[in-house]
C-alpha atoms as a PDB file:
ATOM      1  CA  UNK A   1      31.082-135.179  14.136  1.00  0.00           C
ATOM      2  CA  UNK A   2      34.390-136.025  12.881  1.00  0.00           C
ATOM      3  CA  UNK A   3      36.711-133.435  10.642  1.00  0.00           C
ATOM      4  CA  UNK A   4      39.083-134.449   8.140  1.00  0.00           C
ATOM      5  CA  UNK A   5      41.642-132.241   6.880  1.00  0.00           C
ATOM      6  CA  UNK A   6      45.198-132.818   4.450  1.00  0.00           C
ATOM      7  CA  UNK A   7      48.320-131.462   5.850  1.00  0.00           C
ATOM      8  CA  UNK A   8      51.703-131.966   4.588  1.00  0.00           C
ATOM      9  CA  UNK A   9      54.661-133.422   7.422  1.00  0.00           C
ATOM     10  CA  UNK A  10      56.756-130.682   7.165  1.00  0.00           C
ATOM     11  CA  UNK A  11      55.769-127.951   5.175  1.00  0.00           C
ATOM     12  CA  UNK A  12      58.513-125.930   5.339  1.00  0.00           C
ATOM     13  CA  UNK A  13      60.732-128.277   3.373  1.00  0.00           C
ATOM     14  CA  UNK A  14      62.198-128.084  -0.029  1.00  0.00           C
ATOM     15  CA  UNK A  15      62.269-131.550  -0.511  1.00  0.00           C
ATOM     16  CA  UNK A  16      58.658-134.254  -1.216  1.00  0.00           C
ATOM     17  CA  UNK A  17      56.864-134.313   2.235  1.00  0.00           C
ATOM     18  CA  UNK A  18      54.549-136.498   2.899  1.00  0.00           C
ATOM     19  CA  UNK A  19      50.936-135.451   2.989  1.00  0.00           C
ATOM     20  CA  UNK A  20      48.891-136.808   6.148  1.00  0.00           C
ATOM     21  CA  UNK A  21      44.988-136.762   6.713  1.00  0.00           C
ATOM     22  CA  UNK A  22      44.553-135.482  10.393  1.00  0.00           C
ATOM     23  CA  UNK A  23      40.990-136.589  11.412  1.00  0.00           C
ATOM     24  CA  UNK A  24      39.628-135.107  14.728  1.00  0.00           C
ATOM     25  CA  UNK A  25      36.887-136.531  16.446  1.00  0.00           C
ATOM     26  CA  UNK A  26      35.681-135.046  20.015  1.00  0.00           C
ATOM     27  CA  UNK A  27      39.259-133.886  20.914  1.00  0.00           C
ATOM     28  CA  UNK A  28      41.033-136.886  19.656  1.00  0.00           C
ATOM     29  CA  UNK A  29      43.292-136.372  16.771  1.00  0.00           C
ATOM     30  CA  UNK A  30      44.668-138.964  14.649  1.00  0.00           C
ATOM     31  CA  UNK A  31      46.765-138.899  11.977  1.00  0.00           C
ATOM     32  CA  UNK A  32      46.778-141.390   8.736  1.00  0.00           C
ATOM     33  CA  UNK A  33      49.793-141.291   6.071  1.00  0.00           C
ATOM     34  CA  UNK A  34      48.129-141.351   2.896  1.00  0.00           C
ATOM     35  CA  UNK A  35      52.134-142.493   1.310  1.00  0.00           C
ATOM     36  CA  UNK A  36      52.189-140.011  -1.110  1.00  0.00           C
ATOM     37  CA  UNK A  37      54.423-137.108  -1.152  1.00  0.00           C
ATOM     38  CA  UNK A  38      54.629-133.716  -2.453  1.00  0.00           C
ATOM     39  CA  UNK A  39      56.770-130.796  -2.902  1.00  0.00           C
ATOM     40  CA  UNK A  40      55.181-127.769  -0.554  1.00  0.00           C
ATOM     41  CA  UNK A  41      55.292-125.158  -3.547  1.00  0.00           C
ATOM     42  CA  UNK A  42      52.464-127.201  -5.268  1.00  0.00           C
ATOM     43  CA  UNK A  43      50.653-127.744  -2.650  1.00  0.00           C
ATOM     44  CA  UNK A  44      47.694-124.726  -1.452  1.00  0.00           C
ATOM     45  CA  UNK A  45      47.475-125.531   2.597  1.00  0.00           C
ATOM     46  CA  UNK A  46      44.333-123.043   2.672  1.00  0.00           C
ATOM     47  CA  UNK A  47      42.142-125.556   0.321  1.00  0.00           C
ATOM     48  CA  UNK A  48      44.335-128.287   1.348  1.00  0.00           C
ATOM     49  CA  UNK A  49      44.673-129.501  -2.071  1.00  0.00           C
ATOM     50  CA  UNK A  50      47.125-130.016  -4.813  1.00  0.00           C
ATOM     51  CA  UNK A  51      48.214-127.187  -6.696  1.00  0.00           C
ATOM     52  CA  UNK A  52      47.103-127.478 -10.514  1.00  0.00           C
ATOM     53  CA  UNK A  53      50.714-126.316 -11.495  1.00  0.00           C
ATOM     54  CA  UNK A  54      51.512-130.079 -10.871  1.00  0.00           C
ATOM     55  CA  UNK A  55      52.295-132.797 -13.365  1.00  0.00           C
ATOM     56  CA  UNK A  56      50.174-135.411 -12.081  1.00  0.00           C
ATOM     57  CA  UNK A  57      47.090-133.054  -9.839  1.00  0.00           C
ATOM     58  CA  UNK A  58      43.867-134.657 -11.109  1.00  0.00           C
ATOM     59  CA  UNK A  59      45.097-138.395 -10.462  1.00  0.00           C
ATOM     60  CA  UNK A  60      47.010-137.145  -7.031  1.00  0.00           C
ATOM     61  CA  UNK A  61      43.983-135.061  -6.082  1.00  0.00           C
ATOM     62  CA  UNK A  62      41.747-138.062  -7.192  1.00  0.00           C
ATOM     63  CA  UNK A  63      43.304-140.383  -5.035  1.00  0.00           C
ATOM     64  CA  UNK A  64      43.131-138.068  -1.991  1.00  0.00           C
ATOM     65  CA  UNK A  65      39.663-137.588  -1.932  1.00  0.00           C
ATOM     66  CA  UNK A  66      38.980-141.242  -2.710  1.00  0.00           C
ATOM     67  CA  UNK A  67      41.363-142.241   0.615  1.00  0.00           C
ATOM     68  CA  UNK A  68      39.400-139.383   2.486  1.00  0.00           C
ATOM     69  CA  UNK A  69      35.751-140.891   1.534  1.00  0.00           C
ATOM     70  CA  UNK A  70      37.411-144.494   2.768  1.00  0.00           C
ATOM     71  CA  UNK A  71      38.623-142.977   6.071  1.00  0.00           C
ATOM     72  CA  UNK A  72      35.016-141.574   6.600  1.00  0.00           C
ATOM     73  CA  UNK A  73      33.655-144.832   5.857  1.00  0.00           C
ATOM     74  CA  UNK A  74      32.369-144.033   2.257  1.00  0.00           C
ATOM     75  CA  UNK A  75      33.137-146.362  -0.997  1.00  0.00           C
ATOM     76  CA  UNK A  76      35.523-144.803  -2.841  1.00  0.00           C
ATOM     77  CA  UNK A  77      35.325-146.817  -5.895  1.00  0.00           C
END
């Protein structure tokens, strides 16, 4: 069975990063840009999520779990 977890590129950075959705299925990893970006001080990389301190979380974090249900093959409308 296939995980699915939301990293940021470079999470280290001061600056937007991009946040990617690493999917690993029996030892193969991919990785999907989801083309949104985000400061690392609002994001919370132990519940991979957007932090709530952030103009714009519920849309943001709606959006991320709609692209995750798509990449797992669910409707996310």
């Amino acid at each position: 069975m296939a995980t699915f977890n939301y990293y940021l590129r470079t999470p280290q950075s001061i600056k937007p990063t991009p946040i990617v959705l690493f999917i690993s299925d029996d030892g193969i990893v991919s990785k999907i840009s989801t083309g949104e970006k985000i400061e690392p001080k609002f994001w919370d990389s132990s519940k991979q999520q957007i932090k709530k301190s952030y103009v714009g979380s519920p849309e943001l974090s709606q959006f991320l779990t709609a692209f995750m249900l798509k990449a797992q093959g669910g409707d996310s409308a």
